[in-house]
N, C-alpha and C. Protein backbone atom coordinates (compact mmCIF):
# COMPACT_ATOMS: atom_id res chain seq x y z
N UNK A 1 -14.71 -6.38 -20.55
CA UNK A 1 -13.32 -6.00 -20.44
C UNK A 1 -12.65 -6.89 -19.38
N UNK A 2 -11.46 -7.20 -19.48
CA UNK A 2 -10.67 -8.10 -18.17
C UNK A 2 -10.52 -7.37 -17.42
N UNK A 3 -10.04 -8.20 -16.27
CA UNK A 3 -9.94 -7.91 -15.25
C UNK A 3 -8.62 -7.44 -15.37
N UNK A 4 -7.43 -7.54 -16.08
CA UNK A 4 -6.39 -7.48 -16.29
C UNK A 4 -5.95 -6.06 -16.86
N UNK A 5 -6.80 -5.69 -17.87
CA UNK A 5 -7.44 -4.09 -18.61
C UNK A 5 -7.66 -3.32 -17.33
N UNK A 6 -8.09 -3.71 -16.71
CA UNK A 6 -8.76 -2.81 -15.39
C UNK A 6 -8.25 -2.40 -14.36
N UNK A 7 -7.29 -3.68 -13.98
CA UNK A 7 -6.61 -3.08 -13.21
C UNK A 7 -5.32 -2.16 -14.11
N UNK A 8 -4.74 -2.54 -14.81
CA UNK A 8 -3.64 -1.78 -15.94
C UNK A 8 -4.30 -0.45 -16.41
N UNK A 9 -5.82 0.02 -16.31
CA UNK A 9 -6.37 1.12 -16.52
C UNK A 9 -6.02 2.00 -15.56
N UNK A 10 -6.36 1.20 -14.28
CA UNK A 10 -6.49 1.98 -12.90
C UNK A 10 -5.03 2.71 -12.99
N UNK A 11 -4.72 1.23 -12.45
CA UNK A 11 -2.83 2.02 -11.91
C UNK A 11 -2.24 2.97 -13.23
N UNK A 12 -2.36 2.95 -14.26
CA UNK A 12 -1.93 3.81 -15.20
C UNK A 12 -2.35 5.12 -14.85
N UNK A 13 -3.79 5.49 -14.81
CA UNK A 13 -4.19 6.55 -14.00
C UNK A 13 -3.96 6.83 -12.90
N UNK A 14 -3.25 6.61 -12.15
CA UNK A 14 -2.98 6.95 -10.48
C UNK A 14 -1.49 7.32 -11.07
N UNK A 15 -0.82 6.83 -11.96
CA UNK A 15 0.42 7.30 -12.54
C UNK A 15 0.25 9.13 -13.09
N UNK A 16 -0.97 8.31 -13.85
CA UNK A 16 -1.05 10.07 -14.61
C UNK A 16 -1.45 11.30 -13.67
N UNK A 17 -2.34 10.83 -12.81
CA UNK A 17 -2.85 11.54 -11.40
C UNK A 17 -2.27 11.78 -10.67
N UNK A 18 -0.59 11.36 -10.56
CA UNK A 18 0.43 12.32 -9.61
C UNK A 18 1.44 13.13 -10.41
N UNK A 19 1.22 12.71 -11.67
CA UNK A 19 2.44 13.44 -12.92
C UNK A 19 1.53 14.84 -13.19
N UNK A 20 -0.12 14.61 -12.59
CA UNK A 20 -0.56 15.78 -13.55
C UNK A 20 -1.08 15.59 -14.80
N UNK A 21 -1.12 14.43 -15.33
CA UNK A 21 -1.91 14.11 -16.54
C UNK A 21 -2.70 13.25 -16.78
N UNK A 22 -3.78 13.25 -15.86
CA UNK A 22 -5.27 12.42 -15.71
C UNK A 22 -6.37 13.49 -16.16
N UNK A 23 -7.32 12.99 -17.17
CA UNK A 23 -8.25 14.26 -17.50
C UNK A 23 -9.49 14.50 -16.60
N UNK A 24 -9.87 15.72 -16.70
CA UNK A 24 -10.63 15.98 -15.45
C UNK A 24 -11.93 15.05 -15.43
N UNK A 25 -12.18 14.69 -16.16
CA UNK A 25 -13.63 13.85 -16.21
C UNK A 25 -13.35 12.77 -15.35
N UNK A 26 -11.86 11.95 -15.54
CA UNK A 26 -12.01 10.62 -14.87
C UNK A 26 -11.70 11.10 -13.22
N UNK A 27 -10.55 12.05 -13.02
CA UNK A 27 -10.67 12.42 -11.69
C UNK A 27 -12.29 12.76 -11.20
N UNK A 28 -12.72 13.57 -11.44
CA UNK A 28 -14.18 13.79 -11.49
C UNK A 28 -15.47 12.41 -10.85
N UNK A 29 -14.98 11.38 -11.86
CA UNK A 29 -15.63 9.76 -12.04
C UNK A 29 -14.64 9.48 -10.63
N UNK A 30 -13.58 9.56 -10.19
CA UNK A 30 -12.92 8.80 -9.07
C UNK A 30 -13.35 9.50 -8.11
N UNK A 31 -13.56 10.62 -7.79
CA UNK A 31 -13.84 11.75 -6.02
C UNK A 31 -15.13 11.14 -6.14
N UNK A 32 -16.32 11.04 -7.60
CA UNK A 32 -17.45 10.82 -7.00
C UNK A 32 -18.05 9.18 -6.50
N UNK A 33 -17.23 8.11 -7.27
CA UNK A 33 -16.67 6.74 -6.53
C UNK A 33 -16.03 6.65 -5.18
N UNK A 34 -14.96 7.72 -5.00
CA UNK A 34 -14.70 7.52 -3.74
C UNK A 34 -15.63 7.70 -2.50
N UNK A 35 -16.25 9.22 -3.09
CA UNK A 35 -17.51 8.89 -2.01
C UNK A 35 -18.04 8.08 -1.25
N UNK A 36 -18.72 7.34 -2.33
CA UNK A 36 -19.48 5.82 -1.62
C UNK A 36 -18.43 4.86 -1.38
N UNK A 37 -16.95 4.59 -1.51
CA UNK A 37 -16.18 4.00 -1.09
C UNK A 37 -15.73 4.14 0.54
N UNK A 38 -15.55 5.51 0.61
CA UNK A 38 -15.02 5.91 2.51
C UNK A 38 -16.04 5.71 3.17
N UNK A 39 -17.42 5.22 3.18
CA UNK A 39 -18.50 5.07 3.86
C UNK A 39 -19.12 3.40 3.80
N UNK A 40 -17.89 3.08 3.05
CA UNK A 40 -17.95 1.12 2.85
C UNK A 40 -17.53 0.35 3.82
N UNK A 41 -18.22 -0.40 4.51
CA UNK A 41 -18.08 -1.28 5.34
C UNK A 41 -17.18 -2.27 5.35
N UNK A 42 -16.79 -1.74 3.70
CA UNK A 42 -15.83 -3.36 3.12
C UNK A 42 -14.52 -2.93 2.67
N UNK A 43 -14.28 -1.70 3.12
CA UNK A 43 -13.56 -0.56 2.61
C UNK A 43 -12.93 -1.36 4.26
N UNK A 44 -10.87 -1.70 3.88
CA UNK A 44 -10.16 -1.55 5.25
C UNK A 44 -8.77 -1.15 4.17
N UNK A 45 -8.31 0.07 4.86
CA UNK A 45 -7.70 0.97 4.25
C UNK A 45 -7.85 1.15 3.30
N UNK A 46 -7.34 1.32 2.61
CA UNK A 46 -7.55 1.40 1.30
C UNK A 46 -7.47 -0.16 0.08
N UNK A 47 -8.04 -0.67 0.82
CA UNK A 47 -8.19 -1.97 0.08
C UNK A 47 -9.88 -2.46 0.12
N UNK A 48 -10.41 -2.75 -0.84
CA UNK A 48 -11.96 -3.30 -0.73
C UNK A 48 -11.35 -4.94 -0.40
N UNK A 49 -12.12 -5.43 0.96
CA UNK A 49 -11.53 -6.08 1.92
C UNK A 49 -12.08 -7.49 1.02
N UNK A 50 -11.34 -8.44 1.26
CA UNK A 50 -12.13 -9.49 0.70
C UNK A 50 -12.73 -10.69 1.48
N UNK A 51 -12.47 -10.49 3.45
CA UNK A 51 -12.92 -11.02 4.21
C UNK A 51 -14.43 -10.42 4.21
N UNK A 52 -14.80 -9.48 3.99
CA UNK A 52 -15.97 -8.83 4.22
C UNK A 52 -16.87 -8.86 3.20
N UNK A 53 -18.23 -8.99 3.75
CA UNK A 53 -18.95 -9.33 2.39
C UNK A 53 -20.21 -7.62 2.52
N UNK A 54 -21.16 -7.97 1.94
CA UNK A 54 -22.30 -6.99 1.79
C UNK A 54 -23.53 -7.33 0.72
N UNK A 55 -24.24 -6.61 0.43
CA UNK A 55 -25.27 -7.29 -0.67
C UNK A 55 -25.51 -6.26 -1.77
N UNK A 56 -25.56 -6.85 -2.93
CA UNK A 56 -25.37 -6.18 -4.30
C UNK A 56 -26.90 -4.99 -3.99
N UNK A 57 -26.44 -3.96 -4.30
CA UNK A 57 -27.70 -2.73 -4.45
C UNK A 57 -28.88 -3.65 -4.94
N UNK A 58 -28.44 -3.95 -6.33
CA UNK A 58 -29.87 -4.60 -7.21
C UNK A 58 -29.87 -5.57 -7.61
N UNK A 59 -29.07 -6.80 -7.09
CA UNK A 59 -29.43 -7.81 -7.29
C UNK A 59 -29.79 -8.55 -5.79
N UNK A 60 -29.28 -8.39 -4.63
CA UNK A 60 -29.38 -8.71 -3.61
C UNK A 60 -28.49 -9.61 -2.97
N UNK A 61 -27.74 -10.27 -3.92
CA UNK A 61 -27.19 -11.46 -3.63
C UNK A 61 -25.54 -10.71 -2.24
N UNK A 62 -25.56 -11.60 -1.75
CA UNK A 62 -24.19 -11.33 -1.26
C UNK A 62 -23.19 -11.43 -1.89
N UNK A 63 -22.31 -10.54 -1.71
CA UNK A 63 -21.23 -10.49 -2.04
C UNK A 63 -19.58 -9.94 -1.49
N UNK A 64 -18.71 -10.75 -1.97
CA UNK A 64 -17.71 -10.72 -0.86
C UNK A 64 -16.74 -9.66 -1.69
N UNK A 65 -15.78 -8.22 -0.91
CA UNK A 65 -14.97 -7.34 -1.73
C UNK A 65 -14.02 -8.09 -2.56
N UNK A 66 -13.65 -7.00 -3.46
CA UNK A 66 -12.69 -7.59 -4.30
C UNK A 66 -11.37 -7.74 -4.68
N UNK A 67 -10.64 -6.99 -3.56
CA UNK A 67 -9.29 -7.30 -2.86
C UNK A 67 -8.65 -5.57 -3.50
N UNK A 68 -9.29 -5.31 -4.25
CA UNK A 68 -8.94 -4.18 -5.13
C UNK A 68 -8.56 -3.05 -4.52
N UNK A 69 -7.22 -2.36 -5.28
CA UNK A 69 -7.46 -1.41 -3.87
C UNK A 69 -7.85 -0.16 -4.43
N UNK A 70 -8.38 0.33 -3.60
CA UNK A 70 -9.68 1.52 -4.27
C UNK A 70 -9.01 2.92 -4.87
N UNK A 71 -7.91 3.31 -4.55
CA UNK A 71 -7.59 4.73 -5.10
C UNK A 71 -7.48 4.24 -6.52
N UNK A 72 -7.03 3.05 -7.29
CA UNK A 72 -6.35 2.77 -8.34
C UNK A 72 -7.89 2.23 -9.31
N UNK A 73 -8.82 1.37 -8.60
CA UNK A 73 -10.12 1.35 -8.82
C UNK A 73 -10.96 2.36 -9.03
N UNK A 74 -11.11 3.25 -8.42
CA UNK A 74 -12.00 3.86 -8.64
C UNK A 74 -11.63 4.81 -9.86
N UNK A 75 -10.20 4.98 -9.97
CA UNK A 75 -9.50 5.53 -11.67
C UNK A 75 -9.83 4.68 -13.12
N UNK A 76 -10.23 3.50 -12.62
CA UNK A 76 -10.48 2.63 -13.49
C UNK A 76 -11.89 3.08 -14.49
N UNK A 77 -12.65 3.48 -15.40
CA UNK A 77 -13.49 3.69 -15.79
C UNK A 77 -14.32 2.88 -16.50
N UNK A 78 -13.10 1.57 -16.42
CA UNK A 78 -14.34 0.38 -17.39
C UNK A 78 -15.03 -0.50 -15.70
N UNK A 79 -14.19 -0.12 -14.47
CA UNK A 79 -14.12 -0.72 -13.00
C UNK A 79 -15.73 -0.55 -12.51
N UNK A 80 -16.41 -1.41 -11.75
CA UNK A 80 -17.40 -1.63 -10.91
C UNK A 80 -17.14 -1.86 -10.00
N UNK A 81 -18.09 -1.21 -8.81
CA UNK A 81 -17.98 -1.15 -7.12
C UNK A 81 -18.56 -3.04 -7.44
N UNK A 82 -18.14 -3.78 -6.50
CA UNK A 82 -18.55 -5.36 -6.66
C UNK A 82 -20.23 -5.00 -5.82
N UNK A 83 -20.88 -4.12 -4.84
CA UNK A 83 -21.90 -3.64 -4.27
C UNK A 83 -22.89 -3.53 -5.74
N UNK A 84 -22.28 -2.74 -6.30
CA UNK A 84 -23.59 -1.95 -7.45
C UNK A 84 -23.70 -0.57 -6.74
N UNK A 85 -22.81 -0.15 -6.16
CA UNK A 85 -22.87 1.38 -5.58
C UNK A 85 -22.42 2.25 -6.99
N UNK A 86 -21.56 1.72 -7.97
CA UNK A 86 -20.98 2.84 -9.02
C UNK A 86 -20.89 1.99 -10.24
């Protein structure tokens, strides 16, 4: 899926998520993403920082955030933590 889909997923849902019409599953999929997001090192405000790096869960490699900003990300359901946390 693009990157373009993804973000247009997200923010659409953060639309429906203050009107009241986001279904409970994806809110559900976003509180339990956010989780491991507020405890991210790479997490500066609400933006996954892109000065800051960390290392993929399972691949190991480093990797630097993805500028994304996380309330609208983590609504995203086709979206990946760039870590391998979600």
């Amino acid at each position: 899926m693009s990157q373009i889909h993804q973000i247009l997923e997200g923010w659409g849902n953060v639309l429906k998520s203050t009107i009241g019409l986001l279904d409970e599953e994806t809110q559900k999929l976003s509180v339990d993403r956010l989780l491991h997001c507020n405890s991210c090192d790479m997490r500066t405000s609400n933006s996954c920082d892109t000065s800051k790096y960390g290392y993929h869960l399972k691949t190991g490699v480093r990797t630097y955030g993805c500028g994304c900003n996380i309330a609208a990300k983590t609504l995203s359901r086709s979206s990946q933590c760039p870590l391998g946390k979600w």
